[in-house]
Protein backbone atom coordinates (compact mmCIF):
# COMPACT_ATOMS: atom_id res chain seq x y z
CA UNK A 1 0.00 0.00 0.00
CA UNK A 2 1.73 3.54 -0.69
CA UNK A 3 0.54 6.60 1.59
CA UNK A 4 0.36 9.80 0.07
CA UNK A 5 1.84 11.35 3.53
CA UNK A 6 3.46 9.93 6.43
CA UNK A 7 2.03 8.75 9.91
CA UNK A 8 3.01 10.84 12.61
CA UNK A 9 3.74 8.54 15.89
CA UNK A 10 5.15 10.24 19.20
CA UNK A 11 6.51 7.56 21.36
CA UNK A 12 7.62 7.99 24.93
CA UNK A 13 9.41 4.30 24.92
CA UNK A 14 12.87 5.05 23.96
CA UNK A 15 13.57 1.40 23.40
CA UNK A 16 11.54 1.81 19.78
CA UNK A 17 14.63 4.78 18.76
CA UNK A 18 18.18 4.27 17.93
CA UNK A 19 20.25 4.97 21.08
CA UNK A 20 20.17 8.76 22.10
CA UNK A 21 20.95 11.21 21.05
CA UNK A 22 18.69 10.18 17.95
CA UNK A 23 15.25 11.64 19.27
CA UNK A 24 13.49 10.00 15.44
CA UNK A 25 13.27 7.42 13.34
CA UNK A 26 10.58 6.19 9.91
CA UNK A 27 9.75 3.32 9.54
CA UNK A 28 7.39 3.12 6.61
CA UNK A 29 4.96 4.86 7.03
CA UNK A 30 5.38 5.81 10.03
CA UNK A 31 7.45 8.98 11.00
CA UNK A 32 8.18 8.18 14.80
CA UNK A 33 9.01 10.82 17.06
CA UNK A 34 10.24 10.98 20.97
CA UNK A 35 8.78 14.10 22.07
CA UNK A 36 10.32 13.74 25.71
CA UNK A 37 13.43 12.77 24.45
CA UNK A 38 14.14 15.62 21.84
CA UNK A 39 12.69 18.09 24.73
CA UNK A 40 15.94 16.77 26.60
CA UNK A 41 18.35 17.55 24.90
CA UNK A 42 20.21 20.77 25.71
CA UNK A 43 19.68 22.22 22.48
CA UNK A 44 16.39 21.84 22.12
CA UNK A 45 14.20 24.46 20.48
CA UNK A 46 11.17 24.03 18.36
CA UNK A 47 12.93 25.19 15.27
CA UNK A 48 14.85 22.20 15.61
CA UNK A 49 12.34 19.94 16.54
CA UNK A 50 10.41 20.88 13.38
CA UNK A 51 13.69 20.22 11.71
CA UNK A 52 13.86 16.81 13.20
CA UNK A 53 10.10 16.27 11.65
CA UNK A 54 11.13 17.46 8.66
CA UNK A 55 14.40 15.39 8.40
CA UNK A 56 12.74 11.99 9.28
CA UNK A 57 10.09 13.32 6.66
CA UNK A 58 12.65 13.59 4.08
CA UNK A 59 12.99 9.83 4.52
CA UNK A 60 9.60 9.03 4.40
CA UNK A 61 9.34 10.54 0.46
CA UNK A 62 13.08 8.93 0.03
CA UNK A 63 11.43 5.52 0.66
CA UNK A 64 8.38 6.40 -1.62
CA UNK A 65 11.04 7.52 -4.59
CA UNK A 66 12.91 4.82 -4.30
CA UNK A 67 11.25 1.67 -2.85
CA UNK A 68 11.25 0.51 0.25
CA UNK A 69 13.54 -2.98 -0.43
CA UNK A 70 15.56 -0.61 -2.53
CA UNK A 71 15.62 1.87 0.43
CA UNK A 72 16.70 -0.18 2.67
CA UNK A 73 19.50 -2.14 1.07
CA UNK A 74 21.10 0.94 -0.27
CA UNK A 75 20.38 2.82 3.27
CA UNK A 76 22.71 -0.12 4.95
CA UNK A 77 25.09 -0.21 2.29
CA UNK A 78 25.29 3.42 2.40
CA UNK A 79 25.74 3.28 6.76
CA UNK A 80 28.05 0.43 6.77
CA UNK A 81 30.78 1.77 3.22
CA UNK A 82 30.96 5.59 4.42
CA UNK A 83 29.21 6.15 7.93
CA UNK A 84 26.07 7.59 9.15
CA UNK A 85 27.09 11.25 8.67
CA UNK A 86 28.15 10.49 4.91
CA UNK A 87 25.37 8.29 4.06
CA UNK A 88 24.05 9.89 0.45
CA UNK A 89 20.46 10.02 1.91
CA UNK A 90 21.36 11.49 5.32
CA UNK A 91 23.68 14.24 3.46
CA UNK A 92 20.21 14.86 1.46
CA UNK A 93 18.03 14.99 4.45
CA UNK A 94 20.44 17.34 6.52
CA UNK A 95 20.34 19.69 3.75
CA UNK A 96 16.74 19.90 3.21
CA UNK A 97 15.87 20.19 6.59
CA UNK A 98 17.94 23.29 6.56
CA UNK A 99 16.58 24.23 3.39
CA UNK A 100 13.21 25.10 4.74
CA UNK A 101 13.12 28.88 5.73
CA UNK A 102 9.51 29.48 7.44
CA UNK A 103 7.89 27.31 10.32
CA UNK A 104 4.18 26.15 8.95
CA UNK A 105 1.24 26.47 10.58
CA UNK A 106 0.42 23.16 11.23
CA UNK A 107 2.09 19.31 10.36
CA UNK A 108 -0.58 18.95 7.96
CA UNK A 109 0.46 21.89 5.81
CA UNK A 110 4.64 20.80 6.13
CA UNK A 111 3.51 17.22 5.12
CA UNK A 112 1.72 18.64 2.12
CA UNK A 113 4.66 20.60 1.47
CA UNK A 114 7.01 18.04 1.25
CA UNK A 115 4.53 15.84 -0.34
CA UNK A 116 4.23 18.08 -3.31
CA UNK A 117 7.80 18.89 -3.65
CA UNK A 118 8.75 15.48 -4.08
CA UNK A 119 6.03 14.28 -6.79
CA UNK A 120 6.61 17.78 -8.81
């Protein structure tokens, strides 16, 4: 089944993140998000939480463009050959979560956004 936006999940379990201080993750479709854990951190604001919405976001319309089996095997590849920090599709989702200049007014509208950025 392919979803035209993601599934926004806040989580208070850390056990269902990568180790902190990763506060997200997707898991198609579902963009998961700790809440209490990103509120932890010392730099938290809510520019960068939005950031961190839009980043794992980013991955949710990487997965649609490319498949998720293709996704996947190319995300580990990617992770394992050259790191997190230099894997192709976390360079790509750094820089468009900087890219974004103006907070929306709602999830709804960023997912819409994003949604029609990608399939233009």
């Amino acid at each position: 089944m392919i979803f035209k936006k993601p599934i926004y999940v806040n989580v208070s379990k850390w056990s269902l993140l990568p180790p902190p201080p990763y506060s997200g993750i997707t898991i198609y479709p579902f963009v998961i998000i700790s809440y209490s854990r990103a509120m932890s951190h010392k730099w938290f604001t809510w520019s960068w939480l939005h950031k961190l919405i839009r980043h794992e976001t980013i991955h949710f319309f990487q997965m649609q463009k490319e498949g998720l089996i293709k996704f996947y095997i190319k995300y580990m590849y990617y992770t394992i050959r050259y790191g997190y920090d230099n894997n192709p599709y976390e360079i790509e989702a750094y820089k468009e979560q900087e890219a974004y200049g103006h907070l929306p007014i709602t999830l709804e509208v960023a997912v819409k956004e994003e949604y029609d950025k990608w399939n233009s």
